[in-house]
Protein backbone atom coordinates (compact mmCIF):
# COMPACT_ATOMS: atom_id res chain seq x y z
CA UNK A 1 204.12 -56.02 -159.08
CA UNK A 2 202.01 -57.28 -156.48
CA UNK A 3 202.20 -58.22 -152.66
CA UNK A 4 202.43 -61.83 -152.24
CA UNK A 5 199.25 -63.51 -150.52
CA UNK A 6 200.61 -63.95 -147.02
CA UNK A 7 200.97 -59.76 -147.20
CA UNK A 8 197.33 -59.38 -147.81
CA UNK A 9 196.18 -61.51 -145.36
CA UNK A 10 197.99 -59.95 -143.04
CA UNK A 11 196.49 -56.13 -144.08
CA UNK A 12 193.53 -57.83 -144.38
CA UNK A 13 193.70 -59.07 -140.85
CA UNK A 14 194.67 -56.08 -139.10
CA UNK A 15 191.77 -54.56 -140.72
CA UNK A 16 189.67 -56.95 -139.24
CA UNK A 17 190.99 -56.25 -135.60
CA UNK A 18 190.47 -52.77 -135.88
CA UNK A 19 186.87 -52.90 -137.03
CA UNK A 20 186.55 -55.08 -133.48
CA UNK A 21 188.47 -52.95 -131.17
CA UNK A 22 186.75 -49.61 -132.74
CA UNK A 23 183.31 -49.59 -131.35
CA UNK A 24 184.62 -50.98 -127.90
CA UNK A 25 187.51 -48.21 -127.48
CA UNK A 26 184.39 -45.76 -128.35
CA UNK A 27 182.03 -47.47 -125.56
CA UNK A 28 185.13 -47.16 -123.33
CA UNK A 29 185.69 -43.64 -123.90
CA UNK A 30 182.38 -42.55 -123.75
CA UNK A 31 181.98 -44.54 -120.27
CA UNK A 32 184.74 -42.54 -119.24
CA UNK A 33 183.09 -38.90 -120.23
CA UNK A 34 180.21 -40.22 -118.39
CA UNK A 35 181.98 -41.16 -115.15
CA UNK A 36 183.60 -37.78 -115.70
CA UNK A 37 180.46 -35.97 -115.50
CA UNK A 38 178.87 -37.75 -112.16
CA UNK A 39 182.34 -36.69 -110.58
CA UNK A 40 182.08 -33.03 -111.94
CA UNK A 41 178.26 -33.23 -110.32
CA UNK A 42 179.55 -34.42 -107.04
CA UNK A 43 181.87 -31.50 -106.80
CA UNK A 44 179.19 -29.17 -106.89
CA UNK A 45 176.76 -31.34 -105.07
CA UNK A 46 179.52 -30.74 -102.28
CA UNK A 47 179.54 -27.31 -102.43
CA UNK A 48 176.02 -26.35 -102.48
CA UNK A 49 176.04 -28.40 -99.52
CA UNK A 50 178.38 -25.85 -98.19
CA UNK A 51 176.65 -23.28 -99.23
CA UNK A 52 173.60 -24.22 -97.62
CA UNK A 53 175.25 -25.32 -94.10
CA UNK A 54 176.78 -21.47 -94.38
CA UNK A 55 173.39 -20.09 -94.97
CA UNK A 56 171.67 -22.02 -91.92
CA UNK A 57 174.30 -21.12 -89.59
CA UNK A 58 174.04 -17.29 -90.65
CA UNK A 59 171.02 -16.53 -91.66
CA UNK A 60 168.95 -19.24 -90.11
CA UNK A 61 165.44 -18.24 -91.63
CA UNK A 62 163.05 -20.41 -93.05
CA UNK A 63 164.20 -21.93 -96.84
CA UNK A 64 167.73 -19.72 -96.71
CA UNK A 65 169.51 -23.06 -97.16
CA UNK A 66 167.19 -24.30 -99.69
CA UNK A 67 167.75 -20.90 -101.70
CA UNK A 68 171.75 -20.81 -101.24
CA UNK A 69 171.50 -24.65 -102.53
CA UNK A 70 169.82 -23.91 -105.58
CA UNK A 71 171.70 -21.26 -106.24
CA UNK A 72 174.93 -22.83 -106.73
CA UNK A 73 175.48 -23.40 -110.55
CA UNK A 74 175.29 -26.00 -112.46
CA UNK A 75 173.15 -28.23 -110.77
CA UNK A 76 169.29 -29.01 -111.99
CA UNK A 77 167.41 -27.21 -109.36
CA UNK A 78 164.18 -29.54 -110.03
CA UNK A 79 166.83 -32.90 -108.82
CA UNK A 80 167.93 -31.15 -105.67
CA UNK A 81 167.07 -31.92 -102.53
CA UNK A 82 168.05 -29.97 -99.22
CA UNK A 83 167.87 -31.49 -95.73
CA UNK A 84 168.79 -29.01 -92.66
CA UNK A 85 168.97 -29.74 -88.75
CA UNK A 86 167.69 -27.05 -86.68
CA UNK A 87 169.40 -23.78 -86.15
CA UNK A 88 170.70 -23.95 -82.12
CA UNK A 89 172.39 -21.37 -80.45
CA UNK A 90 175.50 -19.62 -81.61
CA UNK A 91 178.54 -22.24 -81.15
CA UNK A 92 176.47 -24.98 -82.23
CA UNK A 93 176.46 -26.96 -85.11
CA UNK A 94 173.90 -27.22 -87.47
CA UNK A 95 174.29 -29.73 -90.82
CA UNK A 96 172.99 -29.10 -94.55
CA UNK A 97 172.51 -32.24 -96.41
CA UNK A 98 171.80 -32.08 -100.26
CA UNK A 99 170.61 -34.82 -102.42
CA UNK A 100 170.87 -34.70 -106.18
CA UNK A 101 169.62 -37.20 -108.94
CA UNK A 102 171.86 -36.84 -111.73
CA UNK A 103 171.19 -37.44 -115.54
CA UNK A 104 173.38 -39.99 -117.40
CA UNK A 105 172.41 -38.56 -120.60
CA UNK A 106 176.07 -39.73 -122.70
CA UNK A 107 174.78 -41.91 -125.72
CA UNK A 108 175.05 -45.64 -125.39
CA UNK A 109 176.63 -45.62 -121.75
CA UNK A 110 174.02 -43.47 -120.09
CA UNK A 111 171.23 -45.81 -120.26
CA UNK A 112 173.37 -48.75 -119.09
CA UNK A 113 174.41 -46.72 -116.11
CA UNK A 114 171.13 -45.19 -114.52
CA UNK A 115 170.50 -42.25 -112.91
CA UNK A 116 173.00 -42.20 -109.49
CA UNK A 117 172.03 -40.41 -106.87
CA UNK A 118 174.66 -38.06 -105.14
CA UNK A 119 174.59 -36.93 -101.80
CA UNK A 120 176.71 -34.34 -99.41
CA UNK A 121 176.45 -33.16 -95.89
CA UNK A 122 178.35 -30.84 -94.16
CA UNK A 123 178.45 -29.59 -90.69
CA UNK A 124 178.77 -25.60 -89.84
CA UNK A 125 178.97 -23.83 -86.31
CA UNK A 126 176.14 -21.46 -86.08
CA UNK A 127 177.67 -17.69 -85.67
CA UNK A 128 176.25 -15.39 -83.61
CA UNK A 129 177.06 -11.48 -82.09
CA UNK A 130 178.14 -13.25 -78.56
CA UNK A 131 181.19 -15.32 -79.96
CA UNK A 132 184.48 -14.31 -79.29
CA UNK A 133 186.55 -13.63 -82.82
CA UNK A 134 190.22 -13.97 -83.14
């Protein structure tokens, strides 16, 4: 026995609805890998940022920030771009400030997007042998 007509029409329709809804839900989900991955880049944007503010107020030679930047992981070293005040005296604060181009490389949504540009700073007290410890 067969399904009446009104029962295929309805399978027929949900099938219908699903073939619509697919490909957006798969846009959607991919936007959200994407948006995923900028965040995960910020993250360690922020702490080579860090890691360069430590280095100036440490070390303090020429291109120590630069090299403590790039050496953080997982960030394109060719896209990264470290900014540095000058070293002062010990107590002062000197500020690292890294700016990074990421790729939007997820297929379909990464065109659409464009490459964002991320940027961190942070602020560091320069150490020295004079300062008092706790």
């Amino acid at each position: 026995m067969s399904d009446p007509p009104a029962r295929r029409v309805a399978r027929g329709q949900a099938t219908v609805e699903v073939a619509l809804a697919l490909p957006v839900l798969a846009v959607a989900c991919l936007l959200v890998l994407q948006l995923a991955l900028v965040a995960r880049a910020q993250l360690l944007v922020n702490h080579a940022a860090r890691e360069a503010a430590r280095a100036v107020a440490v070390d303090g030679r020429a291109g120590a920030a630069t090299r403590a930047a790039r050496s953080s992981p997982g960030l394109d070293r060719g896209r990264l771009r470290v900014v540095t005040s000058a070293r002062g005296a010990p107590g002062t604060t000197v500020r690292a400030t890294i700016r990074y181009r990421v790729r939007t490389d997820v297929a379909l949504v990464g065109p659409l997007l464009g490459d964002p540009e991320l940027t961190a700073s942070v602020a560091m007290r320069v150490e020295g042998d004079d300062q008092v410890g706790p």
